[in-house]
N, C-alpha and C. Protein backbone atom coordinates (compact mmCIF):
# COMPACT_ATOMS: atom_id res chain seq x y z
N UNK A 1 0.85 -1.18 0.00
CA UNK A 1 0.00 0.00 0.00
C UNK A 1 0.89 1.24 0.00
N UNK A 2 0.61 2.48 -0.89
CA UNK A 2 0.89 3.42 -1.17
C UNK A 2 0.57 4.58 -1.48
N UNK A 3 1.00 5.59 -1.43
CA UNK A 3 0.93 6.60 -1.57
C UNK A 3 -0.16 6.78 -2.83
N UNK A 4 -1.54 7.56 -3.42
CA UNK A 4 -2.70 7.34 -4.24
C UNK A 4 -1.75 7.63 -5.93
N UNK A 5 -0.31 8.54 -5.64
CA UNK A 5 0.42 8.33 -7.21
C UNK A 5 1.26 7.39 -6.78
N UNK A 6 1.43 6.80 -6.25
CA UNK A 6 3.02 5.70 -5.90
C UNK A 6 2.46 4.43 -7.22
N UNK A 7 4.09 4.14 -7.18
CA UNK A 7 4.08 2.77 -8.11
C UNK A 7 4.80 2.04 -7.40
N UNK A 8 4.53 1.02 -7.46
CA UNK A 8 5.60 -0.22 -6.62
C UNK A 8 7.34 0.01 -7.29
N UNK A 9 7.99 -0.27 -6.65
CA UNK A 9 9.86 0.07 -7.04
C UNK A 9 10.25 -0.99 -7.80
N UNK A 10 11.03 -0.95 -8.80
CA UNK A 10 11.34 -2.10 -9.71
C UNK A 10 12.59 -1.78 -9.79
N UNK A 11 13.02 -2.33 -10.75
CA UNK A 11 14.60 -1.92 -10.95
C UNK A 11 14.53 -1.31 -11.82
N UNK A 12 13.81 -0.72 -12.67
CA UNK A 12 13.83 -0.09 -13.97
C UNK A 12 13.36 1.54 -12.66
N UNK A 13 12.52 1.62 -12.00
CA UNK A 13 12.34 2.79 -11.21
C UNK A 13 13.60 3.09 -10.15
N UNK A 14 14.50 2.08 -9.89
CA UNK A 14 16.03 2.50 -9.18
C UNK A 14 15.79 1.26 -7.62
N UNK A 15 14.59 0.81 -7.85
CA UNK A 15 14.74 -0.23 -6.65
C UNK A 15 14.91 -1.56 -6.85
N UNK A 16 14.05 -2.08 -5.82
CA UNK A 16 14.26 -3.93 -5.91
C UNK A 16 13.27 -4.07 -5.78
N UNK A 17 12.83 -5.83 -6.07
CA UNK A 17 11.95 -6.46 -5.74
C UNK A 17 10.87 -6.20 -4.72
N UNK A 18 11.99 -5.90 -3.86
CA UNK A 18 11.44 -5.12 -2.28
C UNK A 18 10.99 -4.84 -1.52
N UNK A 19 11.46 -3.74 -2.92
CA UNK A 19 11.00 -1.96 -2.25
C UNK A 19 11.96 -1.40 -1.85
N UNK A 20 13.13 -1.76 -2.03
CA UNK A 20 14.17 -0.69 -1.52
C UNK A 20 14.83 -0.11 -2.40
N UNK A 21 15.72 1.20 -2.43
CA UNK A 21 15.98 1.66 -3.34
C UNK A 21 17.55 1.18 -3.25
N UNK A 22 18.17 1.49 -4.60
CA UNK A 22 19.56 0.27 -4.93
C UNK A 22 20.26 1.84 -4.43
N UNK A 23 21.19 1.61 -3.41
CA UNK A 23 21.92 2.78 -3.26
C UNK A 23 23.54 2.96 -3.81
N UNK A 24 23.73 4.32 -4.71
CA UNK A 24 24.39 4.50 -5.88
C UNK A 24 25.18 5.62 -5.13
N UNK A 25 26.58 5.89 -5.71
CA UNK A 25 27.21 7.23 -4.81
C UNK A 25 26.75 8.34 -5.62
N UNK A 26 26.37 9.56 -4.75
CA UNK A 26 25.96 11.00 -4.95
C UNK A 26 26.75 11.32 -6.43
N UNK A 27 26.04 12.17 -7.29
CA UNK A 27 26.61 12.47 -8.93
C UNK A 27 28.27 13.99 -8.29
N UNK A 28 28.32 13.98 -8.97
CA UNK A 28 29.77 14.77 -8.97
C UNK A 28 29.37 16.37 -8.49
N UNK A 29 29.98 16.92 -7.64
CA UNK A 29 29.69 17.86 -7.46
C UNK A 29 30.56 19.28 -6.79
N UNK A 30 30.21 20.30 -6.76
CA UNK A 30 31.52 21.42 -6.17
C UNK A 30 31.01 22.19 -5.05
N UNK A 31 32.31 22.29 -4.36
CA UNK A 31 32.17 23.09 -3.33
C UNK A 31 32.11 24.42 -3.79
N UNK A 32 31.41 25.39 -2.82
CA UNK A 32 31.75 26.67 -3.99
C UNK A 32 32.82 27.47 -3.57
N UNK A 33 33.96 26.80 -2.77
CA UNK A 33 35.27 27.11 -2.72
C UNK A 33 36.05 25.81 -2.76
N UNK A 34 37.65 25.90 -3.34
CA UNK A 34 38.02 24.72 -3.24
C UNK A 34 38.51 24.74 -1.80
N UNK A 35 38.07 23.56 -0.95
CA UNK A 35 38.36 22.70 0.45
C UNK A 35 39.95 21.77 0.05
N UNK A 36 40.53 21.84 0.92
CA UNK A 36 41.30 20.57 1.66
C UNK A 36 40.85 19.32 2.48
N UNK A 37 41.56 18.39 1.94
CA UNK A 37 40.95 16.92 2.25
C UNK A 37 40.71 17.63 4.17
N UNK A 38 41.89 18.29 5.31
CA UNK A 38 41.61 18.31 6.21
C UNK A 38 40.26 19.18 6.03
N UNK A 39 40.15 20.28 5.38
CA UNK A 39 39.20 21.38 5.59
C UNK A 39 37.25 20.07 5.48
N UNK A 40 37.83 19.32 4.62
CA UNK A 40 36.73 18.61 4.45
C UNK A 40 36.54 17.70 5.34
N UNK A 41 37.19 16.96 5.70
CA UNK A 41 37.29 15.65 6.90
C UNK A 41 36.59 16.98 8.42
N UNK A 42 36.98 17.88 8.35
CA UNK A 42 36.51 18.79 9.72
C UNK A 42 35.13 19.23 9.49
N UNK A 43 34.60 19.35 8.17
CA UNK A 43 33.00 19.32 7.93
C UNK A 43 32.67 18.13 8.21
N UNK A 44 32.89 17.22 7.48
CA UNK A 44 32.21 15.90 8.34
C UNK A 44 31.92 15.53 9.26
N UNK A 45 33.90 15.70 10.16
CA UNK A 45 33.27 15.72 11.91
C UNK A 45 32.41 16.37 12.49
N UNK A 46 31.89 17.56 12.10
CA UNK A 46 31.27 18.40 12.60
C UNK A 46 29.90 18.30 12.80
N UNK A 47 29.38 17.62 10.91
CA UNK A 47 28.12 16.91 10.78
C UNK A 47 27.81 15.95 11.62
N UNK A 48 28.61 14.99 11.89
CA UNK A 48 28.14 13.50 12.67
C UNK A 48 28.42 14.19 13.40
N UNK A 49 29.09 15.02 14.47
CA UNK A 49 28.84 15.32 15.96
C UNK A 49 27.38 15.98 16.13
N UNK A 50 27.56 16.95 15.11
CA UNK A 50 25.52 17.76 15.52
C UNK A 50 24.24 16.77 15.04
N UNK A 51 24.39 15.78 14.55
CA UNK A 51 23.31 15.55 13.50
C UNK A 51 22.60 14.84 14.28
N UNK A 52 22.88 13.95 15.45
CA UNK A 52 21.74 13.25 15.99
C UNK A 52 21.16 14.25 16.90
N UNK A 53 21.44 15.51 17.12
CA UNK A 53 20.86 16.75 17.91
C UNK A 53 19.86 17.32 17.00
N UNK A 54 19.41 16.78 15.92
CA UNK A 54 17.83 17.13 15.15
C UNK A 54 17.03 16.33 15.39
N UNK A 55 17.12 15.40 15.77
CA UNK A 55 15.86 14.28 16.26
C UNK A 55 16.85 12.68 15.38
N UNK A 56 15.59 11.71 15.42
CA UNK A 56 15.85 10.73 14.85
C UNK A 56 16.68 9.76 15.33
N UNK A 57 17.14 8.67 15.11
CA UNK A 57 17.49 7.85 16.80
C UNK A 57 19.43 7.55 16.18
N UNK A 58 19.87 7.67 17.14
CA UNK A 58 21.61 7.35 17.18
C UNK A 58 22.44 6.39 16.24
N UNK A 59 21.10 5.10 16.54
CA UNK A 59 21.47 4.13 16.42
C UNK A 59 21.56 3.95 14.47
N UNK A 60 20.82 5.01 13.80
CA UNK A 60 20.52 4.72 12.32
C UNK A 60 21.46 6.37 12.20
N UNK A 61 21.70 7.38 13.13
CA UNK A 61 22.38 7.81 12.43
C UNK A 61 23.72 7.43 12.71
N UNK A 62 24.35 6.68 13.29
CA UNK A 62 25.81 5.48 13.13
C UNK A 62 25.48 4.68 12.59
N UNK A 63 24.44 4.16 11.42
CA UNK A 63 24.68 3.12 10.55
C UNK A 63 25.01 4.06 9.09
N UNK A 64 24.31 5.62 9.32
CA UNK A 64 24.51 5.85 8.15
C UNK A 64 25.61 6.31 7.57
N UNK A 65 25.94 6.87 8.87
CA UNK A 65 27.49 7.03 8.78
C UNK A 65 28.43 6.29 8.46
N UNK A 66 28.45 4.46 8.92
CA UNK A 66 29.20 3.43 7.97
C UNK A 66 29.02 3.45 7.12
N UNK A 67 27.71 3.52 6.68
CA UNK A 67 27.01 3.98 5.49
C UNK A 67 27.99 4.23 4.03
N UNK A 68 28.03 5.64 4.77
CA UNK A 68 28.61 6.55 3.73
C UNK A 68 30.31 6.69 3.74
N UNK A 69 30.69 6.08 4.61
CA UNK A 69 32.04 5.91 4.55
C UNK A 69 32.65 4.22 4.16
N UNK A 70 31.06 3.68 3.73
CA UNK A 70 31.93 1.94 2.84
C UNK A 70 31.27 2.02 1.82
N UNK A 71 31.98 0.97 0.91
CA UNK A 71 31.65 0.89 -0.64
C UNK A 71 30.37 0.46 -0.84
N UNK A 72 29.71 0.76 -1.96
CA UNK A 72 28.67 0.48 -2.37
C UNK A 72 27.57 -0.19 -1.72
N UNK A 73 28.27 -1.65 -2.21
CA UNK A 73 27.57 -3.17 -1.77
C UNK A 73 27.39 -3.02 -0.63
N UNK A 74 28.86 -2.36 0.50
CA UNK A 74 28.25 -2.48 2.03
C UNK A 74 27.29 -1.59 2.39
N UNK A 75 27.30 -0.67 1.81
CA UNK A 75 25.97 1.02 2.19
C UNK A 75 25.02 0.24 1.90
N UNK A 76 24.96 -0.49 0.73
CA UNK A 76 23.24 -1.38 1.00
C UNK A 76 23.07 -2.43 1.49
N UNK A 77 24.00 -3.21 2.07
CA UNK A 77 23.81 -4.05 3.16
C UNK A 77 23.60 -3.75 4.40
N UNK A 78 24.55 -2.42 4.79
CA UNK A 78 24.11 -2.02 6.36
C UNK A 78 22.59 -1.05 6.16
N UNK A 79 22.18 -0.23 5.14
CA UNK A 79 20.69 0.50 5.52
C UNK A 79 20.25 -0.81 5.21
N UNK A 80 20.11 -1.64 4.77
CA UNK A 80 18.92 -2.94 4.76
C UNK A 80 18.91 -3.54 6.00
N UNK A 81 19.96 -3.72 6.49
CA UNK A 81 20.09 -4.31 7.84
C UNK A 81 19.19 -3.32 8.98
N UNK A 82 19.80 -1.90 9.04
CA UNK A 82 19.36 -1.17 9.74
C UNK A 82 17.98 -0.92 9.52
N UNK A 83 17.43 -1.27 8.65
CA UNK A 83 16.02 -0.69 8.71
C UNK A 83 15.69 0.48 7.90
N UNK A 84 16.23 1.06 7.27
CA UNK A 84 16.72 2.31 6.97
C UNK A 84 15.88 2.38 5.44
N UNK A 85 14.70 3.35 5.48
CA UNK A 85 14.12 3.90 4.19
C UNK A 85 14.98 4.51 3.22
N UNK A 86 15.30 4.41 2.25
CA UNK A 86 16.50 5.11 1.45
C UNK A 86 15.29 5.90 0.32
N UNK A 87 15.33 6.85 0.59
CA UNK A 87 14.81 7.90 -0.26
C UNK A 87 15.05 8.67 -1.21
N UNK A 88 16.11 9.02 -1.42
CA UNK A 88 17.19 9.05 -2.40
C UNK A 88 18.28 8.20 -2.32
N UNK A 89 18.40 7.59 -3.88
CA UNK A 89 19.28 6.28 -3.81
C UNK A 89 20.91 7.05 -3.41
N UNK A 90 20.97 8.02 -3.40
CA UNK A 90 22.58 8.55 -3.02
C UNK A 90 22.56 9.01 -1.46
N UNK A 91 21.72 8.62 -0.93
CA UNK A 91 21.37 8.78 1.08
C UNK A 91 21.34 9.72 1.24
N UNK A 92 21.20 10.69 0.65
CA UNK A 92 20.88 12.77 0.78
C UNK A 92 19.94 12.45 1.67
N UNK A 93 18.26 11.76 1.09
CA UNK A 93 17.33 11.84 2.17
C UNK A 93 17.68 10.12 2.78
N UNK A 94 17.05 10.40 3.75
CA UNK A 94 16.38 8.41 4.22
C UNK A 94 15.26 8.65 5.42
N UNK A 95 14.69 7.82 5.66
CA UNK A 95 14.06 7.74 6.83
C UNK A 95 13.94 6.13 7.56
N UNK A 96 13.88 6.50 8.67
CA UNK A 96 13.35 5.14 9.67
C UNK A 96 12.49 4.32 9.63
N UNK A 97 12.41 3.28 10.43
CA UNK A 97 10.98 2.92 10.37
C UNK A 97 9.44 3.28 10.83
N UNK A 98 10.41 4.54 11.59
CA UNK A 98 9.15 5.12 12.43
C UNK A 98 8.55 6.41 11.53
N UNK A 99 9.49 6.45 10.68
CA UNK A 99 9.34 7.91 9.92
C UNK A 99 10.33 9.23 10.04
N UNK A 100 11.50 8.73 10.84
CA UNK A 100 12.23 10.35 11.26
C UNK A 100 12.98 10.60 10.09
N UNK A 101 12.70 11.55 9.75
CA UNK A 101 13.69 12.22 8.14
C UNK A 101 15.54 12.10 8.64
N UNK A 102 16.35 11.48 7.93
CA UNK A 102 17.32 11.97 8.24
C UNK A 102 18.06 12.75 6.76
N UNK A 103 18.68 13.81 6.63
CA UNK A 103 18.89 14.53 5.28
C UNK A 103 20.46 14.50 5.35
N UNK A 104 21.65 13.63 4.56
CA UNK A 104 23.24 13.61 4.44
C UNK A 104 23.47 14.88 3.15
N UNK A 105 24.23 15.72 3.95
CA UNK A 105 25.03 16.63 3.22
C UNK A 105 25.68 15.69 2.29
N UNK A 106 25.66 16.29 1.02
CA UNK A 106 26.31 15.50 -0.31
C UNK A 106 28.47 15.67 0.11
N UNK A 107 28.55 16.42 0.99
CA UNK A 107 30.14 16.54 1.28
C UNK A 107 30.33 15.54 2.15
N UNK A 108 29.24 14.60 3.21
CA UNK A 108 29.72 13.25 4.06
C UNK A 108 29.30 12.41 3.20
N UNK A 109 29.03 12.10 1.70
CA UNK A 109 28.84 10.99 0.93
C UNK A 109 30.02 10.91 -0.07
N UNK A 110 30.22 11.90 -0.78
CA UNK A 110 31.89 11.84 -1.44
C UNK A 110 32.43 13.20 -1.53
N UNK A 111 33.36 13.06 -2.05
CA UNK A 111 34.10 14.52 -2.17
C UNK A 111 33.99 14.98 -3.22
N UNK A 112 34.20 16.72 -3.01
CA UNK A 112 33.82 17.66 -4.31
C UNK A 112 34.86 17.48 -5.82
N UNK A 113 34.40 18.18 -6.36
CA UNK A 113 35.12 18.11 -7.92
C UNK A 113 36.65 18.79 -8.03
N UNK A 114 36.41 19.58 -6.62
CA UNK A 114 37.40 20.64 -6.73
C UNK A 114 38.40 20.97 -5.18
N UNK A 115 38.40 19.30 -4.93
CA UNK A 115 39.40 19.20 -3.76
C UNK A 115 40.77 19.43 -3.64
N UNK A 116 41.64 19.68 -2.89
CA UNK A 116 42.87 20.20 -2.64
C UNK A 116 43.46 19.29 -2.31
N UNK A 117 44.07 18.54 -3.06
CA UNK A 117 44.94 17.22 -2.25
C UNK A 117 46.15 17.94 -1.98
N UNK A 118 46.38 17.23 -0.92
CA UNK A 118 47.69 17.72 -0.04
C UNK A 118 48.95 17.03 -0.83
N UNK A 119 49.69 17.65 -1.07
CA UNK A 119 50.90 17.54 -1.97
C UNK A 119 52.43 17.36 -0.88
């Protein structure tokens, strides 16, 4: 049961059998200054320290965080495990099972176009 426009998720719509959506890494994108890998690694920390201080429970926002820091195959093994609604297949949105929105900055899923590697 669904939503009165919903269609069931297929793989041709970006899901599975399911109902879950196949999760893919975030499309390419820029900071609108160029960052350093540290300048960027210190946004991240910053995100996972505030982010369970918007609501939504600990325990799914430390899965999403493995999440987004393992490859592919494992990001959709641990939100399947966790329970974890994937709402956008690149984890920008997701939600719980209870319903709590959680929203990942596209800078804790990969890095910008226009990073500063340390030389």
């Amino acid at each position: 049961m669904g939503c009165a426009g919903s269609t069931p998720a297929t793989k041709e719509t970006g899901g599975s059998s399911d109902g879950t959506k196949k999760v893919r890494k975030p499309k390419p994108w820029k900071h609108p200054q160029p960052i350093t890998v540290a300048q960027l690694r210190q946004m991240r920390d910053e995100f996972w320290d505030t982010a369970p201080h918007y609501g939504g429970q600990k325990e799914i926002w430390d899965a999403l965080r493995v999440a987004s820091e393992s490859e592919v195959s494992h990001a959709q093994a641990i939100v399947e495990s966790a329970g974890i609604i994937v709402s956008n297949a690149d984890l920008t949105l997701c939600y719980d099972e209870r319903g709590a929105k959680y929203e990942l900055p596209k800078y804790v899923l990969s890095e910008p176009t226009n990073l500063i590697r340390d030389s």
